[in-house]
Protein backbone atom coordinates (compact mmCIF):
# COMPACT_ATOMS: atom_id res chain seq x y z
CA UNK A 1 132.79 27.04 71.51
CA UNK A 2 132.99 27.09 67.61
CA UNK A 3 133.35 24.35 65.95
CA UNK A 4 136.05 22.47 63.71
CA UNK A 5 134.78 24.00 59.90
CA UNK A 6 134.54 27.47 61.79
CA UNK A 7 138.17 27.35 63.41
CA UNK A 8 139.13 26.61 59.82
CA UNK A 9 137.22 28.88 58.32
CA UNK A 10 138.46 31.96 60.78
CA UNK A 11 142.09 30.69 60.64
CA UNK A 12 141.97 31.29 56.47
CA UNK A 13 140.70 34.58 57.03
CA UNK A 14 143.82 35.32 58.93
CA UNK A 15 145.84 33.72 56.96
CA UNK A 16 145.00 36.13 54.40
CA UNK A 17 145.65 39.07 57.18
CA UNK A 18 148.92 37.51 58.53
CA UNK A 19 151.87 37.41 56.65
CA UNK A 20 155.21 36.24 57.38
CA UNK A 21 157.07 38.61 55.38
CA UNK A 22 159.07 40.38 57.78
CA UNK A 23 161.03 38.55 60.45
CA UNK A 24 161.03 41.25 63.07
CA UNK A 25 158.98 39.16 65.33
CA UNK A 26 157.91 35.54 65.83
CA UNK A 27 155.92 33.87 65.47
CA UNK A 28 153.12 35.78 63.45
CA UNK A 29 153.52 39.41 62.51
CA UNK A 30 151.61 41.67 60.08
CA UNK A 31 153.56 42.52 56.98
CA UNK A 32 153.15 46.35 55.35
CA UNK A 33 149.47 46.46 56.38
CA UNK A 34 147.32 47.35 53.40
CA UNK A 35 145.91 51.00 54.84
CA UNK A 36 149.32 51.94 54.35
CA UNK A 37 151.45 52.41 51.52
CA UNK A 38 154.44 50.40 51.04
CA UNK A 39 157.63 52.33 52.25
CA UNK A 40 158.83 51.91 48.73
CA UNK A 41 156.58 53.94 46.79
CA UNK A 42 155.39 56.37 49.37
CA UNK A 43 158.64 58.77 48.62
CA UNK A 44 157.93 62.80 49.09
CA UNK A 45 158.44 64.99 45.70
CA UNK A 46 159.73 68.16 44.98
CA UNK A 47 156.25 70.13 45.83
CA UNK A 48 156.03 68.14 49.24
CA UNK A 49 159.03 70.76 49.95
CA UNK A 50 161.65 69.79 52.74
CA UNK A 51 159.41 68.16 55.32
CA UNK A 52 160.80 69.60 58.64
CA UNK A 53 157.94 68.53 60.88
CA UNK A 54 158.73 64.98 60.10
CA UNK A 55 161.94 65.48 62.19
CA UNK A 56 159.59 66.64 65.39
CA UNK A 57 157.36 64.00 64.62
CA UNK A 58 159.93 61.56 64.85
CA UNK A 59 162.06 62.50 67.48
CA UNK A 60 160.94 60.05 70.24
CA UNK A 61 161.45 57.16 67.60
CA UNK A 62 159.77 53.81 68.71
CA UNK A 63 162.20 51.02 69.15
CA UNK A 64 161.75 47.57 69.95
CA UNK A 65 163.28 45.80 72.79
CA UNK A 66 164.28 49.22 74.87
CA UNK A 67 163.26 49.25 78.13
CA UNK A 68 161.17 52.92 79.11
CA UNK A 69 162.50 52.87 82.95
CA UNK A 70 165.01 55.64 83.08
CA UNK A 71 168.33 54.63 85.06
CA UNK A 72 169.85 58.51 84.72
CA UNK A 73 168.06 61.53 84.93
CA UNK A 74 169.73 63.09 81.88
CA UNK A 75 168.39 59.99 79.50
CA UNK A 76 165.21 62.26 79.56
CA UNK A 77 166.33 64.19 77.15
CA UNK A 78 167.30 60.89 74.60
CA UNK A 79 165.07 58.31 75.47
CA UNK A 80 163.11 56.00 73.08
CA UNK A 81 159.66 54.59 73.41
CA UNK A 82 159.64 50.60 73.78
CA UNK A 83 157.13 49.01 71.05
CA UNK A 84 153.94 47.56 72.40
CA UNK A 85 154.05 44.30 71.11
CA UNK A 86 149.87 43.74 70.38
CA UNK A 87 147.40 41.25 69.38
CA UNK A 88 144.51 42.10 67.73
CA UNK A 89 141.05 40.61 67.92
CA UNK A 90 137.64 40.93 65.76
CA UNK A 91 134.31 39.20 66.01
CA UNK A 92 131.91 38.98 62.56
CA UNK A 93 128.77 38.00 61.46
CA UNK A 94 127.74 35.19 58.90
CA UNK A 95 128.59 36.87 55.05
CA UNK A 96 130.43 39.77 56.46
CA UNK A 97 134.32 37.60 56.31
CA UNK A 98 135.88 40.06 53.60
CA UNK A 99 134.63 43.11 55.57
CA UNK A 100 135.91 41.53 58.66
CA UNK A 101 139.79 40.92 57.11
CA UNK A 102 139.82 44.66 55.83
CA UNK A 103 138.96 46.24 59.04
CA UNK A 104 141.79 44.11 60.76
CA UNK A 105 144.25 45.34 58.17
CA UNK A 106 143.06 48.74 59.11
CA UNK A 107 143.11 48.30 62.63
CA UNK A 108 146.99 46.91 62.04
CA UNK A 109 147.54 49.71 60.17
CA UNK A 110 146.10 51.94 63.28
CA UNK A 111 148.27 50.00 65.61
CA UNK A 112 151.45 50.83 63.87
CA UNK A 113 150.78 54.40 63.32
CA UNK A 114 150.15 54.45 66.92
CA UNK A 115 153.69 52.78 67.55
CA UNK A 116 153.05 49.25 68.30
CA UNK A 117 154.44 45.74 66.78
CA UNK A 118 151.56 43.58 65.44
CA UNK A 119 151.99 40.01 66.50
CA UNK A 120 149.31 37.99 65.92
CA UNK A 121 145.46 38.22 65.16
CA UNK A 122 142.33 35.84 66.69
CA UNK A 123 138.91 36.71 64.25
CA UNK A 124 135.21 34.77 65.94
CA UNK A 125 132.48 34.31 63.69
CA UNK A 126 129.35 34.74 65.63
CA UNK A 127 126.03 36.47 65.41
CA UNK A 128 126.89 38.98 67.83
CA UNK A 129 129.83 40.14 70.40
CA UNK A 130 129.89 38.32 73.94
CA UNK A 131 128.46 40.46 76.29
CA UNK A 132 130.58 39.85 78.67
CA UNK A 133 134.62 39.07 77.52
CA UNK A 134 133.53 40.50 73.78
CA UNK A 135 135.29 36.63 72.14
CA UNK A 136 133.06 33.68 73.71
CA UNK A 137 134.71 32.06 76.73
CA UNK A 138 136.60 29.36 74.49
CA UNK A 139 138.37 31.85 72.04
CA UNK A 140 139.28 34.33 75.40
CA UNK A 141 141.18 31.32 77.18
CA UNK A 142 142.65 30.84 73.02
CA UNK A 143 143.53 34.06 73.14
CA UNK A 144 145.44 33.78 76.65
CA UNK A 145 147.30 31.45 75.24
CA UNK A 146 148.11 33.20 72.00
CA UNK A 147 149.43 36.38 74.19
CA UNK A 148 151.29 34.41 76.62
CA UNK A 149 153.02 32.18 73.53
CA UNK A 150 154.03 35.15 71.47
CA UNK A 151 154.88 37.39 74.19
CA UNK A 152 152.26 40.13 73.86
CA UNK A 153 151.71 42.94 76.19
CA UNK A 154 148.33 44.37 74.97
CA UNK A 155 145.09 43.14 72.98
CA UNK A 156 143.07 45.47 70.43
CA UNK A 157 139.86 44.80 69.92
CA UNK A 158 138.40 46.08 66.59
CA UNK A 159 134.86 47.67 67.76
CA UNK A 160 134.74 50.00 70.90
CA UNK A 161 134.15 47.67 73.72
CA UNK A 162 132.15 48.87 77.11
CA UNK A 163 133.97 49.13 80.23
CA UNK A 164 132.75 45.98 81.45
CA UNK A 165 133.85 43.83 78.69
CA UNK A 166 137.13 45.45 78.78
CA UNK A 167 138.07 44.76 82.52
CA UNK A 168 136.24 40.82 82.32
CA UNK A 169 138.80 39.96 79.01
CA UNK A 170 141.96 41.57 80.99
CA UNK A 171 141.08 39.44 84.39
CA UNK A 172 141.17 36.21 81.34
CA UNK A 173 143.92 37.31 79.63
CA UNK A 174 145.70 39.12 82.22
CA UNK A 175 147.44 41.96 79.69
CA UNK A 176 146.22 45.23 79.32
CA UNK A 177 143.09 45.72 76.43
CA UNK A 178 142.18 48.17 74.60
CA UNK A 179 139.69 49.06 71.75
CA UNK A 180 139.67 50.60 68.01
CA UNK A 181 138.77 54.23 69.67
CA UNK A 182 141.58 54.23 72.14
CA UNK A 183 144.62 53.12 69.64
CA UNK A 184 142.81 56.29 67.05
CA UNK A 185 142.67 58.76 69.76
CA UNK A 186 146.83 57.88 70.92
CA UNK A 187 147.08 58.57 67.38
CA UNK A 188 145.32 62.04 67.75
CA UNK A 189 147.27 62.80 70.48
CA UNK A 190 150.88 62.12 68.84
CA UNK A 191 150.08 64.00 65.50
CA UNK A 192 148.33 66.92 67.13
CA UNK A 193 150.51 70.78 66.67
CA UNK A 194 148.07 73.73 66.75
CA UNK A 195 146.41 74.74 70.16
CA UNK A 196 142.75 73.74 68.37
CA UNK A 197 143.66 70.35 67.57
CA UNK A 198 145.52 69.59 71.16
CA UNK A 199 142.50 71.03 72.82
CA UNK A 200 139.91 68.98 70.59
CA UNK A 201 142.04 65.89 71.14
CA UNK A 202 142.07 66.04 74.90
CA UNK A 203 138.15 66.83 74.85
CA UNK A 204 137.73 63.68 72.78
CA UNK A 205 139.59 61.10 75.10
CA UNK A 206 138.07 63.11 78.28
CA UNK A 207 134.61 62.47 76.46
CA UNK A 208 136.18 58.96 76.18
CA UNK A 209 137.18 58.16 79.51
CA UNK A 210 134.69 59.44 81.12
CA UNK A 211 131.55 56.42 81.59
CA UNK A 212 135.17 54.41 81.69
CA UNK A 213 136.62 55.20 84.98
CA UNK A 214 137.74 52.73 87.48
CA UNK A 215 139.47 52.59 90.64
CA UNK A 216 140.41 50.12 93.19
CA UNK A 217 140.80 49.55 96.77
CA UNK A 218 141.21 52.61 98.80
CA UNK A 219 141.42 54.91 95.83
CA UNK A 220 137.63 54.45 95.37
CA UNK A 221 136.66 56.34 98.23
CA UNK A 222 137.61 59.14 100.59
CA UNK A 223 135.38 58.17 102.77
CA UNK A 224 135.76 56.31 105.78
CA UNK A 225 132.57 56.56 107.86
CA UNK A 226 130.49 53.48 109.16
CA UNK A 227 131.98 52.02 112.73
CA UNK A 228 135.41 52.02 113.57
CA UNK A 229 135.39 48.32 114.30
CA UNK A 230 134.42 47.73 110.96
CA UNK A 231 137.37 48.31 109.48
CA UNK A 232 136.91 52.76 109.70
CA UNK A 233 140.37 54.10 110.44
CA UNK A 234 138.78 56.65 113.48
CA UNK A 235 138.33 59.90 114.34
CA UNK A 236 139.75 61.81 111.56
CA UNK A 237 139.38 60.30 108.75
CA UNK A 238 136.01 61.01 108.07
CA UNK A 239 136.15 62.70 105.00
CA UNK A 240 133.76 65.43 103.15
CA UNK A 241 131.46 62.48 101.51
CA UNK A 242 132.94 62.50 98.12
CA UNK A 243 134.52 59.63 96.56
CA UNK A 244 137.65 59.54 94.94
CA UNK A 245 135.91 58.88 91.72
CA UNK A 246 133.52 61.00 91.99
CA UNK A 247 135.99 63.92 92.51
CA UNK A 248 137.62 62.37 89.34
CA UNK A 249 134.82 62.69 87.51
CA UNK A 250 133.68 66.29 88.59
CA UNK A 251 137.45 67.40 87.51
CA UNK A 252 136.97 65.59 84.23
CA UNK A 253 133.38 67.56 83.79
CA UNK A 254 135.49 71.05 84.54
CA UNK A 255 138.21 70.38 82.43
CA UNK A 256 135.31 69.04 79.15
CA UNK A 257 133.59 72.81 80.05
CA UNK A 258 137.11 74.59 80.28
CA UNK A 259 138.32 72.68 76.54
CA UNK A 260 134.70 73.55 74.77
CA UNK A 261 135.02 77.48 75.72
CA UNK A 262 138.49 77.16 74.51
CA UNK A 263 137.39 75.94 71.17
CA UNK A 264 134.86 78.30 71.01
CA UNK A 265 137.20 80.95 71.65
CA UNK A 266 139.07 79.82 68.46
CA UNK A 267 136.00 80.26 66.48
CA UNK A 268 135.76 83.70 65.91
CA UNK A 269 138.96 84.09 63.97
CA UNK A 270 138.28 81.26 62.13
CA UNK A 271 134.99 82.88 61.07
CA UNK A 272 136.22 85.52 60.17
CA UNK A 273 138.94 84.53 57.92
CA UNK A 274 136.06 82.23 56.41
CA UNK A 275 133.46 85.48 56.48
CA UNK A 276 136.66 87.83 54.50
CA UNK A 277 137.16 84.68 52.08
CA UNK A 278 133.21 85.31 51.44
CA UNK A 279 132.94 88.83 51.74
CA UNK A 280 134.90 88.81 48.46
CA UNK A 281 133.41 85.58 47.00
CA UNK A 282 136.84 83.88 46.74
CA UNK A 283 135.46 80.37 46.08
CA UNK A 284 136.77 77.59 48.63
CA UNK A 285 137.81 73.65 47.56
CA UNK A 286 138.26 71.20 50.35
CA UNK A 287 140.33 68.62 49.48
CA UNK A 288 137.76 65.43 51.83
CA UNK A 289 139.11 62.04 51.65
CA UNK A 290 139.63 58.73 54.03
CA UNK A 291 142.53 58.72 56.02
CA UNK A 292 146.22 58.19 54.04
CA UNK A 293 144.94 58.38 50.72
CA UNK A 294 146.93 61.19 50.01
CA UNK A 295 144.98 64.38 50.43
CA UNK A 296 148.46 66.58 51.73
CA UNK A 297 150.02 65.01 48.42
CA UNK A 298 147.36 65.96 46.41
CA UNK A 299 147.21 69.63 47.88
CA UNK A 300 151.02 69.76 47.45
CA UNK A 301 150.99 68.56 43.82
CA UNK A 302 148.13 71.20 42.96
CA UNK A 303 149.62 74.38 45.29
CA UNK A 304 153.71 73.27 46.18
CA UNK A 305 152.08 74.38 49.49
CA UNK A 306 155.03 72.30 51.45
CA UNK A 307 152.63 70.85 54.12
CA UNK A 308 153.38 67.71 56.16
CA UNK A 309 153.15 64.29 53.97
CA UNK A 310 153.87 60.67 56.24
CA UNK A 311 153.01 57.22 55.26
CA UNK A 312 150.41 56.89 58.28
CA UNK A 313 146.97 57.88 59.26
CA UNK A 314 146.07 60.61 60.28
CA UNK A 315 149.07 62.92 59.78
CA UNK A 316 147.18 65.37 58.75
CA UNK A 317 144.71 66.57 61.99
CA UNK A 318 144.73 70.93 61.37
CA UNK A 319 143.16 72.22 58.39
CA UNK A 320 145.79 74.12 56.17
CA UNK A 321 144.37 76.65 53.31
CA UNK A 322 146.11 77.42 50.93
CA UNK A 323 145.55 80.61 48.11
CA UNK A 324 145.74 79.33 44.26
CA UNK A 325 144.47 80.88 40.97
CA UNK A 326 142.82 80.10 37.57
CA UNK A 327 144.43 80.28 34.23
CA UNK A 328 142.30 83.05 33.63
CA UNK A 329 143.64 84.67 37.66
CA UNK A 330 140.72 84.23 39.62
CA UNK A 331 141.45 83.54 43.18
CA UNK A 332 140.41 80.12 45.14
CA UNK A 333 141.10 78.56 48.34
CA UNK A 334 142.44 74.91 48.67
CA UNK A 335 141.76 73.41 52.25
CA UNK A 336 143.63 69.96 53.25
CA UNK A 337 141.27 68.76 55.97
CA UNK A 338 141.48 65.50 58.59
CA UNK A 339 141.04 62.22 56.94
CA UNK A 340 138.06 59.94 57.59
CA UNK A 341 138.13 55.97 58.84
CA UNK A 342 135.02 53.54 59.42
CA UNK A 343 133.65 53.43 62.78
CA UNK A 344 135.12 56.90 62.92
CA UNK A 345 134.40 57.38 67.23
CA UNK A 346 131.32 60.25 67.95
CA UNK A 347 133.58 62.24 70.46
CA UNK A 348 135.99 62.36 67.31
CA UNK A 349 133.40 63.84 64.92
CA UNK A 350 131.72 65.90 67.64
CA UNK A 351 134.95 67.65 68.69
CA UNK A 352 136.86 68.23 65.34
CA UNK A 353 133.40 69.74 63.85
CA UNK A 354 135.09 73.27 63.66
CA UNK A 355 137.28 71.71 61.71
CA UNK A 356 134.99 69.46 59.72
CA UNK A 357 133.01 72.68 58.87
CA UNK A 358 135.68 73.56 56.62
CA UNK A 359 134.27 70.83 54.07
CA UNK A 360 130.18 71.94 55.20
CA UNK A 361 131.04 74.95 53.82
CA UNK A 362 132.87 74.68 50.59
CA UNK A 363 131.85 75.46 47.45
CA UNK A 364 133.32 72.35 45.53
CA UNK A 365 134.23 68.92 46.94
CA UNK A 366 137.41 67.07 45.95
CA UNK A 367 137.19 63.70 47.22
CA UNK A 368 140.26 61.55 47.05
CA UNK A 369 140.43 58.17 47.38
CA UNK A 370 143.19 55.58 47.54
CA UNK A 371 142.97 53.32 44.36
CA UNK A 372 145.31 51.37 45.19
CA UNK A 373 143.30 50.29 48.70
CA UNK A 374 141.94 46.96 48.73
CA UNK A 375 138.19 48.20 49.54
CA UNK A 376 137.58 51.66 47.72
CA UNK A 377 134.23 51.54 48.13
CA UNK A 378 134.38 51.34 51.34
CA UNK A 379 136.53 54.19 51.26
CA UNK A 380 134.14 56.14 49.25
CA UNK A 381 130.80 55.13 51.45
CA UNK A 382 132.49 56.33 54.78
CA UNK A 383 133.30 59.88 53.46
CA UNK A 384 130.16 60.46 52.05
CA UNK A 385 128.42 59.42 55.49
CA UNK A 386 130.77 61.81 57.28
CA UNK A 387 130.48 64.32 54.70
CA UNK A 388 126.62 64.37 54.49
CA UNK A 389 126.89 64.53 58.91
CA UNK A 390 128.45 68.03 58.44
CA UNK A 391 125.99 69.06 56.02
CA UNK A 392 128.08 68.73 52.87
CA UNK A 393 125.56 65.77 50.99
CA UNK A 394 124.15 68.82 48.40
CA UNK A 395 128.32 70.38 47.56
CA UNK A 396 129.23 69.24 43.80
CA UNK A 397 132.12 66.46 44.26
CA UNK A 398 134.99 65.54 42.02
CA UNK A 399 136.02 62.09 42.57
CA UNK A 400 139.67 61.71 42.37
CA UNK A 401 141.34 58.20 42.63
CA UNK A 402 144.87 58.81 43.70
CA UNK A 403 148.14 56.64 43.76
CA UNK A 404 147.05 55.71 40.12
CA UNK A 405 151.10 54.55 39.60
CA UNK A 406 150.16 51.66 41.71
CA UNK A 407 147.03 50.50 39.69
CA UNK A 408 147.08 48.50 36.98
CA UNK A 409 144.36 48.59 34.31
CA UNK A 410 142.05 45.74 35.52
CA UNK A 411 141.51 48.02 38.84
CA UNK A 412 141.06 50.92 36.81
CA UNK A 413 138.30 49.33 35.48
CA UNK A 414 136.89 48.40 38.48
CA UNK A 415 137.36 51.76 40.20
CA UNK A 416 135.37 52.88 37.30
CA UNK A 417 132.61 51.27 37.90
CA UNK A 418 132.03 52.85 41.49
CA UNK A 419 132.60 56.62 39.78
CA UNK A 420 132.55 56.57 35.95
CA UNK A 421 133.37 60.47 36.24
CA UNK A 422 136.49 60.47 38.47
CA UNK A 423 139.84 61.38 37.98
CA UNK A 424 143.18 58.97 38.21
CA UNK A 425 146.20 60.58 39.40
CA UNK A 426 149.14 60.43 40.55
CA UNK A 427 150.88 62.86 43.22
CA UNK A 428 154.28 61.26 43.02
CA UNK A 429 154.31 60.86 39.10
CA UNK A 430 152.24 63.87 38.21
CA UNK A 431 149.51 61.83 35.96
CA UNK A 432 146.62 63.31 35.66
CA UNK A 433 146.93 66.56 38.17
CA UNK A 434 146.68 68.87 35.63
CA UNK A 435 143.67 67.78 34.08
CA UNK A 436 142.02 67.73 37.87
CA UNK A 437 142.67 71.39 38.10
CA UNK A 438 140.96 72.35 34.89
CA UNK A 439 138.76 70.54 36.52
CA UNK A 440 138.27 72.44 39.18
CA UNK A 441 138.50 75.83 37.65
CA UNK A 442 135.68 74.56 35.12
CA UNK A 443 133.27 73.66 38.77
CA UNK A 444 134.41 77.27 40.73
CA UNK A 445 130.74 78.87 41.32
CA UNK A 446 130.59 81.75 38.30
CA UNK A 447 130.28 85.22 40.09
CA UNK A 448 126.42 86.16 40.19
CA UNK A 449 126.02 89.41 38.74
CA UNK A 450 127.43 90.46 34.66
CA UNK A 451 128.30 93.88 34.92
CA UNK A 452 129.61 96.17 31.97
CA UNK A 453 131.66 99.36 33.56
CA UNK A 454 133.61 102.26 32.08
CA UNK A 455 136.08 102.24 35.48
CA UNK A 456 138.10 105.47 35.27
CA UNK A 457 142.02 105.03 35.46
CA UNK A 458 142.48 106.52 38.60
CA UNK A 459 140.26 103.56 40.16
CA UNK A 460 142.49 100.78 38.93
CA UNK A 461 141.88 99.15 42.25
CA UNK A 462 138.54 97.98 41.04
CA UNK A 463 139.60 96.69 37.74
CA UNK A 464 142.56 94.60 39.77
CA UNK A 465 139.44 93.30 41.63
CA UNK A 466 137.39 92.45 38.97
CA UNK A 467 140.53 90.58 37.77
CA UNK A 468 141.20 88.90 41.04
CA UNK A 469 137.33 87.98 41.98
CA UNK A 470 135.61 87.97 38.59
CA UNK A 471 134.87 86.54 35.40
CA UNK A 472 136.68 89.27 32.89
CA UNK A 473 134.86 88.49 29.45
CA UNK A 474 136.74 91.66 28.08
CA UNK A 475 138.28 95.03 28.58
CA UNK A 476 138.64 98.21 26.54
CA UNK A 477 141.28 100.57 27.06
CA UNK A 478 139.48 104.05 26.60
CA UNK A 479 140.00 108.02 26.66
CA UNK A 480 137.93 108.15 30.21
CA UNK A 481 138.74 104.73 31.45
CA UNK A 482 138.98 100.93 31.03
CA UNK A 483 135.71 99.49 29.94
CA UNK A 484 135.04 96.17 31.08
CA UNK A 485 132.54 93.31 30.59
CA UNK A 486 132.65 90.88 33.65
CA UNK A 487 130.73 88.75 36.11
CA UNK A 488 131.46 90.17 39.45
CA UNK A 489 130.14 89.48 43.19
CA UNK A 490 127.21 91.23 44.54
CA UNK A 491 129.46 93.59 46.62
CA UNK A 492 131.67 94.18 43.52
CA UNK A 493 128.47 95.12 41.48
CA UNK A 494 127.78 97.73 44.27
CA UNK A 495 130.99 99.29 43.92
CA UNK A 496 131.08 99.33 39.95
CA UNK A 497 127.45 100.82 39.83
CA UNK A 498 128.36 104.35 39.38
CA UNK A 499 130.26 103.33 36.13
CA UNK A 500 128.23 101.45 34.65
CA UNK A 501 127.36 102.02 31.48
């Protein structure tokens, strides 16, 4: 049991979580958690473009109070999804009180997204997580009284809990629990579109569920052997020796080898898209950044590339490339990749590595971060972990604080302080974007070789190359041919080599 000055002491950090802004729900409920932006500043611009996908996205609309159960068949087609009303719970060390209240903003944040009303909250400080109900046996019975008082259907705990702590806190508090890495994976699986990320997704909660299967009564085994006085039910029904979940399991293991040949499969189109891209040294930028800080924004703003923008995490899950150019026309790539959170779950990182590769392999690094987030260097630390994971720790970076129309000048000062070098702008307002791609044109990788050619006129397709590809320091309209001075590619140097003069 904790005592009086640590009930107090836990209660303030909620009250700092908690807000009774909105009156949706008694008696406690989360106001506009701070991982997301507040609904009236996070409006879509004229490069976002007209946003289609948000009306798939949102066609099963979450309501609160509507009952699921179906009375007529033909409701199928029109039903809403009734709310989850949740509590959330988080345990914390001695010192680590402000990490602990940002994480539970996050993890409201997560809930939301997922489609769930936050109700109330229950943070323990202690040295380390019960091993057996997670909270300590006093704040588990608290907490069955918090859920029963406010009506709550399901608890989140903010780490990944093992199996066993799960099912001892449900027989306490007799609702349904869950952790962190189940509410992010039900957001995977809402926001996923292309084959790759549907098939990633469902190989990340098999992965998942896995070492969490349960079963009960006579669904655990299809086995009745032993006497038929003992409670066997005869000849009969004797079956092959397998239990029921062990034949779960073994169909889980076939699916997780059917999913990762899928993904494979995907691979070799991917390379070679990425292998073309190189073959004529277009340079690549991937645009790396935690989740909802507004990467898709950002990639709109620079490229009016029209790609899906929501105020929630992880809308973005496929990697979208876009084509853009210099001011002097040479050719780049712009890839909007998945956002990053902390405590970011392995069979996340492990099965959206194809996609992750798309930052390993870049030539420059834009890393966007949400200014207007109450931790940014949090923000900041996480990507960088990720990023140096998937081999990315040596690619030059270009620190871009977005959402700088909600900082004021105090945080700007701050924010520089944790990268003196970044960039503040703005995708909604349009501050600063065009001084971040000068930036970016300035860090493109200069082709290797410097070629001077005398290309004759019939073989414009090389000088449109040279333009496209290349550095053109000059050209020379002559009686034979164009003469130019460039820095080309290797393969372009090959091809210009019987011209050169």
């Amino acid at each position: 049991m904790t005592n009086t000055n640590d009930e107090n002491t836990e209660n303030n950090a909620l009250d700092r979580v908690l807000a009774r802004a909105e009156t949706r729900v008694e008696p406690r409920v989360f106001g506009a958690a701070q991982a997301l932006q507040d609904e009236n500043t996070a409006t879509h611009t004229d490069a976002d473009g007209a946003q289609w996908d948000l009306d798939d996205r949102h066609a099963l609309r979450r309501v609160g109070g509507l009952s699921t159960e179906l009375e007529d068949v033909t409701e199928v087609e029109y039903r809403e999804l009734r709310l989850e009303n949740v509590v959330l719970i988080g345990v914390y060390p001695q010192g680590a009180q402000d990490d602990a209240e940002n994480s539970l903003r996050e993890l409201a944040a997560l809930a939301e997204t997922a489609g769930a009303v936050v109700l109330d909250g229950l943070l323990q400080r202690r040295p380390h997580p019960d091993p057996a109900t997670y909270l300590g046996r006093g704040k588990a019975q608290e907490l069955k009284d918090i859920v029963a008082a406010v009506g709550a259907d399901t608890v989140i705990a903010d780490t990944e809990l093992a199996a066993s702590q799960r099912r001892a806190l449900e027989d306490v508090v007799k609702v349904k629990v869950i952790d962190r890495t189940t509410v992010i994976l039900d957001i995977f699986s809402q926001h996923a579109k292309s084959r790759e990320g549907k098939a990633q997704v469902e190989l990340a909660q098999l992965e998942y569920l896995l070492p969490r299967l349960r079963g009960w009564g006579d669904s655990m085994s299809r086995q009745a052997g032993g006497q038929v006085g003992a409670g066997g039910a005869g000849m009969g029904s004797r079956g092959p020796g397998e239990t029921k979940i062990e034949l779960d399991r073994r169909r889980i293991r076939t699916r997780m080898a059917q999913l990762r040949k899928q993904i494979r499969d995907f691979a070799p189109a991917r390379d070679a898209k990425r292998a073309e891209r190189k073959r004529n040294t277009i340079p690549s930028v991937a645009i790396a950044g935690y989740t909802n800080a507004g990467k898709s924004s950002l990639l709109n703003a620079l490229t009016s590339a029209g790609v899906l923008v929501e105020n929630a995490l992880f809308a973005t899950l496929d990697a979208t490339v876009r084509r853009s150019e210099t001011a002097d026309g040479r050719v780049y790539t712009l890839t909007d990749t998945v956002g990053f959170v902390r405590n970011l779950p392995h069979q996340l990182v492990e099965a959206f590595r194809s996609t992750l590769e798309e930052v390993g392999q870049a030539d420059l690094l834009v890393h966007v971060v949400d200014g207007s987030h109450p931790d940014p260097s949090a923000q900041l630390q996480t990507v960088r972990d990720v990023i140096g994971d998937v081999g990315g720790r040596e690619i030059p970076e270009i620190v871009v604080f977005n959402k700088s129309d909600l900082i004021g000048e105090d945080e700007r000062l701050v924010l520089r302080g944790l990268a003196p070098d970044a960039h503040f702008v703005s995708s909604r307002s349009g501050e600063g974007i065009d001084e971040l791609r000068a930036t970016i044109e300035r860090m493109l990788p200069m082709p290797a070789v410097e070629v001077r050619a005398l290309v004759p006129y019939d073989r414009g397709d090389l000088v449109a190359a040279v333009h496209e590809s290349g550095v053109l320091l000059s050209a020379e309209h002559r009686e034979t041919g164009t003469a130019v001075h460039a820095h080309v590619s290797e393969r372009l140097a090959a091809e210009l080599a019987p011209f050169a003069i």
